[in-house]
PDB file of N, CA and C in Angstrom:
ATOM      1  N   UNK A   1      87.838 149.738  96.982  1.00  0.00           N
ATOM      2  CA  UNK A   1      86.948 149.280  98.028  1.00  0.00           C
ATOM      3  C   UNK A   1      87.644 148.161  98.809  1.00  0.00           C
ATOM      4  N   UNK A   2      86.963 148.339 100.510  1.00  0.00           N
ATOM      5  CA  UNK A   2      88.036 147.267 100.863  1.00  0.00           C
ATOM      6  C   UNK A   2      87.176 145.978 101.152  1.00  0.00           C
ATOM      7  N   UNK A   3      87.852 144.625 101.617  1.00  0.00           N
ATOM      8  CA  UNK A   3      86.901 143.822 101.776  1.00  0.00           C
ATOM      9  C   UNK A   3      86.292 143.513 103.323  1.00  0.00           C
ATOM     10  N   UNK A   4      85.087 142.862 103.837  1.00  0.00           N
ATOM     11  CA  UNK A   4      84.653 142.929 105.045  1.00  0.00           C
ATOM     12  C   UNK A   4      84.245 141.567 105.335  1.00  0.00           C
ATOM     13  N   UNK A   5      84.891 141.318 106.536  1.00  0.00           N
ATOM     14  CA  UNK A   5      84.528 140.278 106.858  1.00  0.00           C
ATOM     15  C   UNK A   5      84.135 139.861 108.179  1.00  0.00           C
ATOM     16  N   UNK A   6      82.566 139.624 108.697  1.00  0.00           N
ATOM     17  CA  UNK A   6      82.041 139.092 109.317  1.00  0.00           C
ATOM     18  C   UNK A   6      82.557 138.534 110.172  1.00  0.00           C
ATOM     19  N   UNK A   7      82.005 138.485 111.189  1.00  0.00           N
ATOM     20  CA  UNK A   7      82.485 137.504 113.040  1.00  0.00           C
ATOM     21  C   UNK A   7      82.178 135.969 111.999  1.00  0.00           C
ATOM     22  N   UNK A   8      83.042 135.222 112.275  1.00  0.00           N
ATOM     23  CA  UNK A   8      82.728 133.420 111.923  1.00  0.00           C
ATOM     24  C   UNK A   8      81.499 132.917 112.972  1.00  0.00           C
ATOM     25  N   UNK A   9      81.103 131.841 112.926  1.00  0.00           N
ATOM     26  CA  UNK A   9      80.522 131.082 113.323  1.00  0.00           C
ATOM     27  C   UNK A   9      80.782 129.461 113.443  1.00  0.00           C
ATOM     28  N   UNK A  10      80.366 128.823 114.508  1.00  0.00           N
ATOM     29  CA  UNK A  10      81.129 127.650 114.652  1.00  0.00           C
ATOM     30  C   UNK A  10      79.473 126.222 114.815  1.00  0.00           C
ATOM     31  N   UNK A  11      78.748 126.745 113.308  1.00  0.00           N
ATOM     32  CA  UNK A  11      77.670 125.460 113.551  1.00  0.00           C
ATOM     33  C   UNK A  11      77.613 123.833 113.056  1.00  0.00           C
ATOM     34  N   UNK A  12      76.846 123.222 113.485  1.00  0.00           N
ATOM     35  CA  UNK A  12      77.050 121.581 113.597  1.00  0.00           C
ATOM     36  C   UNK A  12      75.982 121.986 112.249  1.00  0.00           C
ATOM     37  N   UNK A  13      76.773 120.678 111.198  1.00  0.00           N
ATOM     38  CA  UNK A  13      76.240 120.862 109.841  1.00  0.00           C
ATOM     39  C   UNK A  13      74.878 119.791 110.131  1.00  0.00           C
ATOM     40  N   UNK A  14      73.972 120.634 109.326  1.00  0.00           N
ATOM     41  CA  UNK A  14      72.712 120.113 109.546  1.00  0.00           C
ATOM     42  C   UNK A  14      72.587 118.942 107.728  1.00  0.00           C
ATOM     43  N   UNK A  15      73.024 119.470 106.861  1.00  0.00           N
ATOM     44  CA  UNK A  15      73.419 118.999 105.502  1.00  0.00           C
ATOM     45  C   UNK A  15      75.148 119.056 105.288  1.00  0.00           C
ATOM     46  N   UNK A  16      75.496 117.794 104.489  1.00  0.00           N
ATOM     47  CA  UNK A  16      76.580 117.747 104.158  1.00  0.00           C
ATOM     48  C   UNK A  16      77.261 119.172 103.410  1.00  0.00           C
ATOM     49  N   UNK A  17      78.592 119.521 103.484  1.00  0.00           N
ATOM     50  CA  UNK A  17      79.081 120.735 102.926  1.00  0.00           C
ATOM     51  C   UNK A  17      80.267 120.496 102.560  1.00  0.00           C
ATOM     52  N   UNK A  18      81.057 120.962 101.908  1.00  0.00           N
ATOM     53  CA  UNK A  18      82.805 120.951 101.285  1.00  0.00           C
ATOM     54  C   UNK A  18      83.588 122.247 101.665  1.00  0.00           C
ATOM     55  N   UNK A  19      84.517 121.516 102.439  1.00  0.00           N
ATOM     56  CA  UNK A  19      85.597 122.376 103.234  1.00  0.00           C
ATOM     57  C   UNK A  19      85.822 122.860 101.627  1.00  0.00           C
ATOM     58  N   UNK A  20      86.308 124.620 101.778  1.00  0.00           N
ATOM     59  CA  UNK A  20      87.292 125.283 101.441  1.00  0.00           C
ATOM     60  C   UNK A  20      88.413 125.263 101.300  1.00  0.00           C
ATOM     61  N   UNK A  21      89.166 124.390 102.218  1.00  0.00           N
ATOM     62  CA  UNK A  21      90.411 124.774 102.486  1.00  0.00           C
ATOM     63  C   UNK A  21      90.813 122.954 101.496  1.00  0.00           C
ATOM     64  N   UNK A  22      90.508 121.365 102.393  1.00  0.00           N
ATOM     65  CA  UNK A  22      90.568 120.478 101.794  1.00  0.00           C
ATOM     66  C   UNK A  22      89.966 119.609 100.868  1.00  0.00           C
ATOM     67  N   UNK A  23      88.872 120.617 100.743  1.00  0.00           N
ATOM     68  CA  UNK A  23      87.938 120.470 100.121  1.00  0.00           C
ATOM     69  C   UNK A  23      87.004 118.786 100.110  1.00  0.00           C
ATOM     70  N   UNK A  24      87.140 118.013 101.552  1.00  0.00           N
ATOM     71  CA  UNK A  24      86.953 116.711 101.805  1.00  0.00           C
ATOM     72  C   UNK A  24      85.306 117.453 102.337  1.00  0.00           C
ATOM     73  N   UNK A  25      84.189 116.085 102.592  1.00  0.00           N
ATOM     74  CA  UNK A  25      82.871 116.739 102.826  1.00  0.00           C
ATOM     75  C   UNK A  25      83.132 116.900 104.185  1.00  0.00           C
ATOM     76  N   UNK A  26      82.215 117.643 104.787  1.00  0.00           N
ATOM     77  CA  UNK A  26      81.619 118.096 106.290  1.00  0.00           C
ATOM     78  C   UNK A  26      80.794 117.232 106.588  1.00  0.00           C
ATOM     79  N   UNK A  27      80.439 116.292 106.792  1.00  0.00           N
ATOM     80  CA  UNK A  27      79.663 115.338 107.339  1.00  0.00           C
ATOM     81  C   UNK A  27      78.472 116.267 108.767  1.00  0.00           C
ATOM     82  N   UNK A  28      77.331 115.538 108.223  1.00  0.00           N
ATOM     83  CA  UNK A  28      76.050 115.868 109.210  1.00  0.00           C
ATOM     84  C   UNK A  28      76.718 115.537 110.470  1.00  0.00           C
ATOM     85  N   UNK A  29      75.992 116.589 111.402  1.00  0.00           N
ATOM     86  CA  UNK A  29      76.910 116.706 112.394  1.00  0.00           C
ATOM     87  C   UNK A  29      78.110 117.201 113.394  1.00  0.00           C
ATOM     88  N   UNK A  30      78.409 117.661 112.292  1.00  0.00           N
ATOM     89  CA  UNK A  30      80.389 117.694 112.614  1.00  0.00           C
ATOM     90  C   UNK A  30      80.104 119.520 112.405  1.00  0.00           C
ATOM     91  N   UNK A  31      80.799 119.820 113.516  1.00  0.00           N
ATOM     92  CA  UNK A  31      81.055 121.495 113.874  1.00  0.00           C
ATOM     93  C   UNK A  31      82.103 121.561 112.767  1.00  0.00           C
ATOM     94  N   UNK A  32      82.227 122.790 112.159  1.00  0.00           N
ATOM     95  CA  UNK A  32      82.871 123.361 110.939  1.00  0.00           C
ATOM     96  C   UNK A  32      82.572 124.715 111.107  1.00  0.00           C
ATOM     97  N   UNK A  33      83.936 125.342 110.632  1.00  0.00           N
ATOM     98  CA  UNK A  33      83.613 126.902 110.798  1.00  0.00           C
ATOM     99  C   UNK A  33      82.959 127.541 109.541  1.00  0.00           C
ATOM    100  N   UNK A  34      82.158 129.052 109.560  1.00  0.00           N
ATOM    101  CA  UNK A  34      81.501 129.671 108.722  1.00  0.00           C
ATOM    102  C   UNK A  34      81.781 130.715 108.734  1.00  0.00           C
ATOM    103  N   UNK A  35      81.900 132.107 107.882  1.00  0.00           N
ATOM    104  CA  UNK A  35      82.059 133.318 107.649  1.00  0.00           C
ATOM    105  C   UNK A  35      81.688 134.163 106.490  1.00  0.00           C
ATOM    106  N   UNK A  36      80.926 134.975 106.670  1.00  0.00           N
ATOM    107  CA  UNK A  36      80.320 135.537 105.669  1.00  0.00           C
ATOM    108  C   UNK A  36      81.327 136.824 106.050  1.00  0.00           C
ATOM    109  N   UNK A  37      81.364 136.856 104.198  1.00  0.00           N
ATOM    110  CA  UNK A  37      82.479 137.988 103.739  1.00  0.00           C
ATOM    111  C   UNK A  37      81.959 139.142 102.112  1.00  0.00           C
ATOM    112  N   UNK A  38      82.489 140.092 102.236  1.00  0.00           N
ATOM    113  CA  UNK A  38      82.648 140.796 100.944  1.00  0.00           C
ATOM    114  C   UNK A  38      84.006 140.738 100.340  1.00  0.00           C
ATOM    115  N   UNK A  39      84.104 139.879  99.385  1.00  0.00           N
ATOM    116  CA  UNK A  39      85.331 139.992  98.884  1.00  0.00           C
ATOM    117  C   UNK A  39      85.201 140.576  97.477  1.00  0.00           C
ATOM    118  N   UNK A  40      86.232 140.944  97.225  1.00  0.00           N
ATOM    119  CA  UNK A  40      85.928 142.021  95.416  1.00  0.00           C
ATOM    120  C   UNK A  40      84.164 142.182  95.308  1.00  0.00           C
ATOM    121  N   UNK A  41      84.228 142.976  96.200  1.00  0.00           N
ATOM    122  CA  UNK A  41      82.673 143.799  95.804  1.00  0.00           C
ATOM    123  C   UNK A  41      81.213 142.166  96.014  1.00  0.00           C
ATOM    124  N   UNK A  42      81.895 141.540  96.270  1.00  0.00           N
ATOM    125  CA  UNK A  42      80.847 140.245  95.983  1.00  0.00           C
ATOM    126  C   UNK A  42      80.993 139.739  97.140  1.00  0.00           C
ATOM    127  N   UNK A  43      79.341 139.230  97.767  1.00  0.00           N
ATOM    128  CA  UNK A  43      78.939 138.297  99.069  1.00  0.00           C
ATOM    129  C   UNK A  43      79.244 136.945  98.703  1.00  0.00           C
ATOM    130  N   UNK A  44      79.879 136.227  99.829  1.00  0.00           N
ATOM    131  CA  UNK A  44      80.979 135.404  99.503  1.00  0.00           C
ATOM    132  C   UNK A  44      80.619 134.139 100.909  1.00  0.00           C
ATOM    133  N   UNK A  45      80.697 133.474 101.392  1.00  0.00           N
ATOM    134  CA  UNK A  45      80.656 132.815 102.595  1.00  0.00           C
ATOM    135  C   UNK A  45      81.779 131.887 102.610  1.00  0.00           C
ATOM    136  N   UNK A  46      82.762 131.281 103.471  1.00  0.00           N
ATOM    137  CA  UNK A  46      83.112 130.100 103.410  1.00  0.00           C
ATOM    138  C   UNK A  46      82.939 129.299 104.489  1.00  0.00           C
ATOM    139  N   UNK A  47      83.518 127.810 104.481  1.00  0.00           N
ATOM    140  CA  UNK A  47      82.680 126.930 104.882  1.00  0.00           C
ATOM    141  C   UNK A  47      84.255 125.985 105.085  1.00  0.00           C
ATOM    142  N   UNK A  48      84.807 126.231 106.313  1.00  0.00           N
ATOM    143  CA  UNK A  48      86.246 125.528 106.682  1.00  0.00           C
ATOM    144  C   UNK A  48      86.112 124.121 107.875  1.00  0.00           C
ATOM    145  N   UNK A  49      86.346 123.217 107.948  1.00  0.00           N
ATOM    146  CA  UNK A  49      86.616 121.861 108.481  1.00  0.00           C
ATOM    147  C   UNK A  49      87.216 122.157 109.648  1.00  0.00           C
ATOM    148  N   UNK A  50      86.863 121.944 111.076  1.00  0.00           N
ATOM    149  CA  UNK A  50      87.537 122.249 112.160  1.00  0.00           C
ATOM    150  C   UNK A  50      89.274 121.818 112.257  1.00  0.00           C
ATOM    151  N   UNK A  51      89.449 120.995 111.495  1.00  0.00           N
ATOM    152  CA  UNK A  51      90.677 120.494 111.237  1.00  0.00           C
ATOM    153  C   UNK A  51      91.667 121.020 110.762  1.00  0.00           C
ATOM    154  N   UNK A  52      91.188 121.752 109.598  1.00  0.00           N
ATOM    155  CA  UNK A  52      91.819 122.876 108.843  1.00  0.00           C
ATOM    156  C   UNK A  52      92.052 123.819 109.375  1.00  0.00           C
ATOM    157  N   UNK A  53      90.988 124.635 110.358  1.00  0.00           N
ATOM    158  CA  UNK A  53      91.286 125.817 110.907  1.00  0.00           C
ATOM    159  C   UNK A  53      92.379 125.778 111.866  1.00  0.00           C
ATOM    160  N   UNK A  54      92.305 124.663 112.286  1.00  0.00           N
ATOM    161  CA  UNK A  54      92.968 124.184 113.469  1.00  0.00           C
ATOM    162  C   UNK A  54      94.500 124.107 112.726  1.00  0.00           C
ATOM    163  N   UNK A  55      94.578 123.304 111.887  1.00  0.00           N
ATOM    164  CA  UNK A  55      96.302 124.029 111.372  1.00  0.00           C
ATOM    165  C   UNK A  55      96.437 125.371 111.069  1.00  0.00           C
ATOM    166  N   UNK A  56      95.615 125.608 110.236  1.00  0.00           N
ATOM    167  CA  UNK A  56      95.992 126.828 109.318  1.00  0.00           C
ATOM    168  C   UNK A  56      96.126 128.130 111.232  1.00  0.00           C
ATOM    169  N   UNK A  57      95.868 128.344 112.105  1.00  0.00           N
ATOM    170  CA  UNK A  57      95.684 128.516 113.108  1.00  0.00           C
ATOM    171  C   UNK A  57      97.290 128.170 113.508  1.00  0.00           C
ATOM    172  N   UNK A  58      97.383 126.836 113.893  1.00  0.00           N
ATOM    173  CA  UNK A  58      98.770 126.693 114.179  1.00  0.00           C
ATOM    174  C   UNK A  58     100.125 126.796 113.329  1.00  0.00           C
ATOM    175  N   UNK A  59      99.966 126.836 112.356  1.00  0.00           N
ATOM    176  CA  UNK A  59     100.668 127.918 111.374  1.00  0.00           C
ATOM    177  C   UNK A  59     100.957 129.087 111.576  1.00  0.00           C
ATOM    178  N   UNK A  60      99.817 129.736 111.227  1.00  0.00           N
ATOM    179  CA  UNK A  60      99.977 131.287 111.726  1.00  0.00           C
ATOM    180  C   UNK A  60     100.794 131.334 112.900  1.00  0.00           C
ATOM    181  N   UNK A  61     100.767 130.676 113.901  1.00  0.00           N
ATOM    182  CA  UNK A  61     100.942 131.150 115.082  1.00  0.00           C
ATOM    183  C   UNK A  61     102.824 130.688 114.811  1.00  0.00           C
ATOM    184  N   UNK A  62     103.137 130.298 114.244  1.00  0.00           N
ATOM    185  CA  UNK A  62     104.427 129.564 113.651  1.00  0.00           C
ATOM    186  C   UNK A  62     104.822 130.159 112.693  1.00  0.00           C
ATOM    187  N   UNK A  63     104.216 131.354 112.707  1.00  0.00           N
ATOM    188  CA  UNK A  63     104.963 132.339 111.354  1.00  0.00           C
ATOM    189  C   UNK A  63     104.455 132.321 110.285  1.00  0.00           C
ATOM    190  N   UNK A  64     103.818 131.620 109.765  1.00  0.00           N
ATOM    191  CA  UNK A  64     103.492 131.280 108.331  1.00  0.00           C
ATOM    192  C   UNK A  64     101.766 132.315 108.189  1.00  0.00           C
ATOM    193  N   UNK A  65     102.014 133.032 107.020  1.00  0.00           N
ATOM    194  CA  UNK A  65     101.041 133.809 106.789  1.00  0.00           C
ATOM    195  C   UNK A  65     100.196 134.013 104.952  1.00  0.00           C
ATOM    196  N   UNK A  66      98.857 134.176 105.119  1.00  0.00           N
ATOM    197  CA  UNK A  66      98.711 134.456 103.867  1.00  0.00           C
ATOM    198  C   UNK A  66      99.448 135.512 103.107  1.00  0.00           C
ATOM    199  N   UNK A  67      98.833 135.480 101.890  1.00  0.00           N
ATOM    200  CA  UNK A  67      99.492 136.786 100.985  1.00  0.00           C
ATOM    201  C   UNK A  67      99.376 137.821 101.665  1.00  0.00           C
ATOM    202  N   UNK A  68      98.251 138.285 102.275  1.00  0.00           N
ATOM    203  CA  UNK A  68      97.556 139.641 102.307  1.00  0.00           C
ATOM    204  C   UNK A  68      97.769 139.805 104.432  1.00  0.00           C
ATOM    205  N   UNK A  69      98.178 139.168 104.580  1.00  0.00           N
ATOM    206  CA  UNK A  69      98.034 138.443 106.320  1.00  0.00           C
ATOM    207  C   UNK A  69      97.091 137.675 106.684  1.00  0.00           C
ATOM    208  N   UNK A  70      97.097 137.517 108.202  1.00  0.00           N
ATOM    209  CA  UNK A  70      95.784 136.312 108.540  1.00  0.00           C
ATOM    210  C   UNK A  70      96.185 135.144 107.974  1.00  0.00           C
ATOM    211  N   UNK A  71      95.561 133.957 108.216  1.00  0.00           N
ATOM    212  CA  UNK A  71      95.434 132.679 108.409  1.00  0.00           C
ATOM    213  C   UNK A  71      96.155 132.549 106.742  1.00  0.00           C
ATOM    214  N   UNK A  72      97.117 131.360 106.534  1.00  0.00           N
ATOM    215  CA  UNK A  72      97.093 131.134 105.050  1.00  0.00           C
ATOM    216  C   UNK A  72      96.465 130.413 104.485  1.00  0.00           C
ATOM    217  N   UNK A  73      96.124 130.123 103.400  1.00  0.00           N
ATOM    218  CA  UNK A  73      95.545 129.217 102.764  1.00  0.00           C
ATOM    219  C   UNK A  73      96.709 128.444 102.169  1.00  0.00           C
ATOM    220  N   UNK A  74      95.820 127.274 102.808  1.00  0.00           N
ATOM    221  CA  UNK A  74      96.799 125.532 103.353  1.00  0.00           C
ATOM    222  C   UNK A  74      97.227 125.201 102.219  1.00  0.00           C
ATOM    223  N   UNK A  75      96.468 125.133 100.961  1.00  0.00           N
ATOM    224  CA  UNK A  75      96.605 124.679  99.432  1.00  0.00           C
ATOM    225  C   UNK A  75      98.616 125.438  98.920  1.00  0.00           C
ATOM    226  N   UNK A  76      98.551 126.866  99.561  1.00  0.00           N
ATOM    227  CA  UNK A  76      99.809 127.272  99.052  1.00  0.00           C
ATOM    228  C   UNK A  76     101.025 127.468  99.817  1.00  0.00           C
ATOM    229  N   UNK A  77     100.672 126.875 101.101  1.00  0.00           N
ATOM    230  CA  UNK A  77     101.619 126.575 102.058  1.00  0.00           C
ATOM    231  C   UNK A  77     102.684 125.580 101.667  1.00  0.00           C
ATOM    232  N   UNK A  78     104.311 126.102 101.448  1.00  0.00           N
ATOM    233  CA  UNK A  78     104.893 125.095 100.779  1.00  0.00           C
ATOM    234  C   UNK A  78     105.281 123.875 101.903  1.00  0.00           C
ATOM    235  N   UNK A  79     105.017 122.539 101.370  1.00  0.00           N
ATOM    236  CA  UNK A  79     105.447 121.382 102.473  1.00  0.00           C
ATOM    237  C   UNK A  79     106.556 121.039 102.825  1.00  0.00           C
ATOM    238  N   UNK A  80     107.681 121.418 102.644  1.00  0.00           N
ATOM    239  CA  UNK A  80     108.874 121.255 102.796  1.00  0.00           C
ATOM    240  C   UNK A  80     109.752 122.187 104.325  1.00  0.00           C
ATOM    241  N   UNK A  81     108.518 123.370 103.652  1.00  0.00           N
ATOM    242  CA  UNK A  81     108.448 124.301 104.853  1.00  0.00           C
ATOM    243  C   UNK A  81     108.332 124.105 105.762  1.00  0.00           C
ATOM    244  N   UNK A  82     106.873 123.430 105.764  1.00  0.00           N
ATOM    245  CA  UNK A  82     106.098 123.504 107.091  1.00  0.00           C
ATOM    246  C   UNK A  82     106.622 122.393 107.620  1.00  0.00           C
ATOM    247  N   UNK A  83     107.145 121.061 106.817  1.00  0.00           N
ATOM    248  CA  UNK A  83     107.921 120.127 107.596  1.00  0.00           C
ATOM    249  C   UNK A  83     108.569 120.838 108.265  1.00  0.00           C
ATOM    250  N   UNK A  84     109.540 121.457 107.594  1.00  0.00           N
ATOM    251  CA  UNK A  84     110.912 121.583 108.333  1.00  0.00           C
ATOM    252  C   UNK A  84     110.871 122.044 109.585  1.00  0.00           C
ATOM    253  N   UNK A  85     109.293 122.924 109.847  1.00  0.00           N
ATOM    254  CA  UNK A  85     109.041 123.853 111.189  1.00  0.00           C
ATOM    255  C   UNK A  85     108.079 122.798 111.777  1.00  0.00           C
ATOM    256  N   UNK A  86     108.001 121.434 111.481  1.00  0.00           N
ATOM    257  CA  UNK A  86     107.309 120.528 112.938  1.00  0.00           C
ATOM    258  C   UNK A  86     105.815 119.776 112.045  1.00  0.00           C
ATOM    259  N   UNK A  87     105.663 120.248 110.597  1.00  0.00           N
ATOM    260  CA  UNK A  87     104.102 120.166 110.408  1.00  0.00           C
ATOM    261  C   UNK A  87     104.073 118.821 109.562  1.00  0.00           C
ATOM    262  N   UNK A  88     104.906 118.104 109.475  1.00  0.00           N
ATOM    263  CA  UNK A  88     105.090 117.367 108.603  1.00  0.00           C
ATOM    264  C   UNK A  88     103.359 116.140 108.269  1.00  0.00           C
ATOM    265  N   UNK A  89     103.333 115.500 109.710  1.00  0.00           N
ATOM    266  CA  UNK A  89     102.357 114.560 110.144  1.00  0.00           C
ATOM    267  C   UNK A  89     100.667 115.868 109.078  1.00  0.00           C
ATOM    268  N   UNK A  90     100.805 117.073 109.760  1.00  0.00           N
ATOM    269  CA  UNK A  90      99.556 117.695 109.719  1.00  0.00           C
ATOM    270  C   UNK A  90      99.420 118.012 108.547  1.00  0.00           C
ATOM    271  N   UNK A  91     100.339 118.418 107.798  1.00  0.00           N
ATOM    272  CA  UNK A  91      99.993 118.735 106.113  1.00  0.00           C
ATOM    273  C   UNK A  91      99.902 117.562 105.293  1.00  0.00           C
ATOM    274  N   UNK A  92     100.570 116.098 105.921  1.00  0.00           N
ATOM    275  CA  UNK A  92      99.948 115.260 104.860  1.00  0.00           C
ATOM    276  C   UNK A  92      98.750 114.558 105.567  1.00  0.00           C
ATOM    277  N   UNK A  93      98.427 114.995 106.585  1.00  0.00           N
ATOM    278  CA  UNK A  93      96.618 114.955 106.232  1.00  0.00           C
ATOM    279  C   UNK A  93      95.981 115.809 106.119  1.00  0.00           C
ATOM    280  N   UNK A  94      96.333 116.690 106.026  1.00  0.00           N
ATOM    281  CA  UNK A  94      95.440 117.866 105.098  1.00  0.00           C
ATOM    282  C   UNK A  94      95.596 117.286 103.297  1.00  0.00           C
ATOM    283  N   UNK A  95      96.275 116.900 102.910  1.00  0.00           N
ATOM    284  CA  UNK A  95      96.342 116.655 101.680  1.00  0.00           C
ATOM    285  C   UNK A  95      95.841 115.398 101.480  1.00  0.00           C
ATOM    286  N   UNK A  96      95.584 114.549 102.999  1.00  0.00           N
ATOM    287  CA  UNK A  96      95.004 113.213 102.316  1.00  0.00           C
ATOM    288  C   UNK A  96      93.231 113.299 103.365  1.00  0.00           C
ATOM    289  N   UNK A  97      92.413 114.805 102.848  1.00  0.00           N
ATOM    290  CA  UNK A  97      91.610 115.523 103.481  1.00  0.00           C
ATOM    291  C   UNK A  97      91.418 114.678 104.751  1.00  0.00           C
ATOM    292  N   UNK A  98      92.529 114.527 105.688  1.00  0.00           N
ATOM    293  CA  UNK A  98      92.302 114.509 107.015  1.00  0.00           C
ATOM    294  C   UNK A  98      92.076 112.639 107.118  1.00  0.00           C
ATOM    295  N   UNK A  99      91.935 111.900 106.410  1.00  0.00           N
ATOM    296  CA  UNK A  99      91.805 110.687 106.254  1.00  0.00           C
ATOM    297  C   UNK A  99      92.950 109.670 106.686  1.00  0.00           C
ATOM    298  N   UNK A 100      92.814 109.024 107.358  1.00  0.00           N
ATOM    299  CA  UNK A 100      94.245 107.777 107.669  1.00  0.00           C
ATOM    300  C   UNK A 100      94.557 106.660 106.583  1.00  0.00           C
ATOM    301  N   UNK A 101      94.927 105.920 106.528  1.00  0.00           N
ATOM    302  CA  UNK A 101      94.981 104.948 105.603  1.00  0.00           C
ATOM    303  C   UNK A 101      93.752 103.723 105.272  1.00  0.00           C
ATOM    304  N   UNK A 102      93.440 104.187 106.430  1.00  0.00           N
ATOM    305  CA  UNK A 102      91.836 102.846 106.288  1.00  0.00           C
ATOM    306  C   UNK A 102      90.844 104.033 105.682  1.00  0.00           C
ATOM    307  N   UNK A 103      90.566 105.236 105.643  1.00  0.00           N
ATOM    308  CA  UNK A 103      89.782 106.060 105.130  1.00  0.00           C
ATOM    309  C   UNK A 103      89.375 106.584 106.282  1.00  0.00           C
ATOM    310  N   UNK A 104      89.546 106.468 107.414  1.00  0.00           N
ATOM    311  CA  UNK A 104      88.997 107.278 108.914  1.00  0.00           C
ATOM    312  C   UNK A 104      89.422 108.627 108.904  1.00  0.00           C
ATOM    313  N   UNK A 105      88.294 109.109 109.560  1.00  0.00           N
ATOM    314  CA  UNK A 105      88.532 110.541 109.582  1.00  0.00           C
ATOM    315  C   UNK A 105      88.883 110.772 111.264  1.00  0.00           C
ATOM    316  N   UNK A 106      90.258 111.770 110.521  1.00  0.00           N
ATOM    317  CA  UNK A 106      91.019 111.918 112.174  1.00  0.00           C
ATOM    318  C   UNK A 106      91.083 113.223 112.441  1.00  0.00           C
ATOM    319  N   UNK A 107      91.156 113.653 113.482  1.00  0.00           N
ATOM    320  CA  UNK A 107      91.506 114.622 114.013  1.00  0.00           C
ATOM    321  C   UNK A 107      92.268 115.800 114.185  1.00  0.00           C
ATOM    322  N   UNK A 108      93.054 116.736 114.224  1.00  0.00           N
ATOM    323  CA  UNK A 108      93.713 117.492 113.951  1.00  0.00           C
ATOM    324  C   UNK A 108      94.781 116.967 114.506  1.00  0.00           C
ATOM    325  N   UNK A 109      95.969 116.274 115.218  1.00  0.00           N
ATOM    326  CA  UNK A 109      96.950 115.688 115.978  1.00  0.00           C
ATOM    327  C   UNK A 109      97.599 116.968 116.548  1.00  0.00           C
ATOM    328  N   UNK A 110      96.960 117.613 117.330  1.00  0.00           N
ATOM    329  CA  UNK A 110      97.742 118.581 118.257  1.00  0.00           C
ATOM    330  C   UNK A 110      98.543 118.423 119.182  1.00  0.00           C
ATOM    331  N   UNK A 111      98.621 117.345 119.281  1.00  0.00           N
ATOM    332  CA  UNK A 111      99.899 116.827 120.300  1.00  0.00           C
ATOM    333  C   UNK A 111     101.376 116.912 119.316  1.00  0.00           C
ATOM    334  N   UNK A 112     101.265 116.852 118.269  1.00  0.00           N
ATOM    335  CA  UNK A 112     102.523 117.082 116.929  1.00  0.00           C
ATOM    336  C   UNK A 112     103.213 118.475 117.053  1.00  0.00           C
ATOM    337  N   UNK A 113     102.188 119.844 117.201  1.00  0.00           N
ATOM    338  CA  UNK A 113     102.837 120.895 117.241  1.00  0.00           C
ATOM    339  C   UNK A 113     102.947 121.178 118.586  1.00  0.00           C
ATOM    340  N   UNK A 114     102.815 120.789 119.211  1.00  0.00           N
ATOM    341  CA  UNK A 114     103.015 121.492 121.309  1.00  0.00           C
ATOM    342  C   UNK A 114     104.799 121.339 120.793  1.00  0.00           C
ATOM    343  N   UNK A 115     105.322 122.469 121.284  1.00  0.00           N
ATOM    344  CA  UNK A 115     107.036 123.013 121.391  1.00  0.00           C
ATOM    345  C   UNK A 115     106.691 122.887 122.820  1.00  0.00           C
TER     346      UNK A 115
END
């Protein structure tokens, strides 16, 4: 059986939620993507951080792919890699869930990957 996956959705969280990908919270408020899926036979939803999509997005588009294709998942993206191809700044805030050093929550820095 294969798996199916749903058009996403892009809603402003009405209750706090935990990214998938950095698993940092979604704060009330804050647009975050959604997708309801069948994966191995089982209804599944996830629940991704505009931030995240937003690399994992500019990745892809930079070559870098999941196992199966489509977007990778950021967790197994090796960092050495993605430095070496420009991502350096963006994967260590994905790993420090998007947070600066005072604890602020920042933005995706898309001005880092523009070639």
């Amino acid at each position: 059986m294969s798996d199916i996956f749903f058009d996403a959705t892009w809603p402003k969280a009405r209750k706090e939620h935990v990214c998938d990908q950095c698993s940092r919270r979604i704060e009330r408020g804050e647009t975050y993507r959604t997708q309801s899926m069948i994966w191995d036979s089982s209804p599944s939803r996830s629940k991704v951080c505009a931030q995240c999509v937003k690399l994992a997005e500019a990745l892809f588009k930079a070559g870098f792919e999941g196992e199966e294709g489509g977007l990778a998942w950021l967790t197994e993206v090796d960092r050495s890699e993605a430095a070496y191809c420009g991502f350096s700044v963006q994967m260590n805030l994905f790993w420090a869930r998007w947070r600066d050093s005072a604890g602020v929550l920042v933005d995706y820095p898309a001005d880092e990957v523009q070639r």
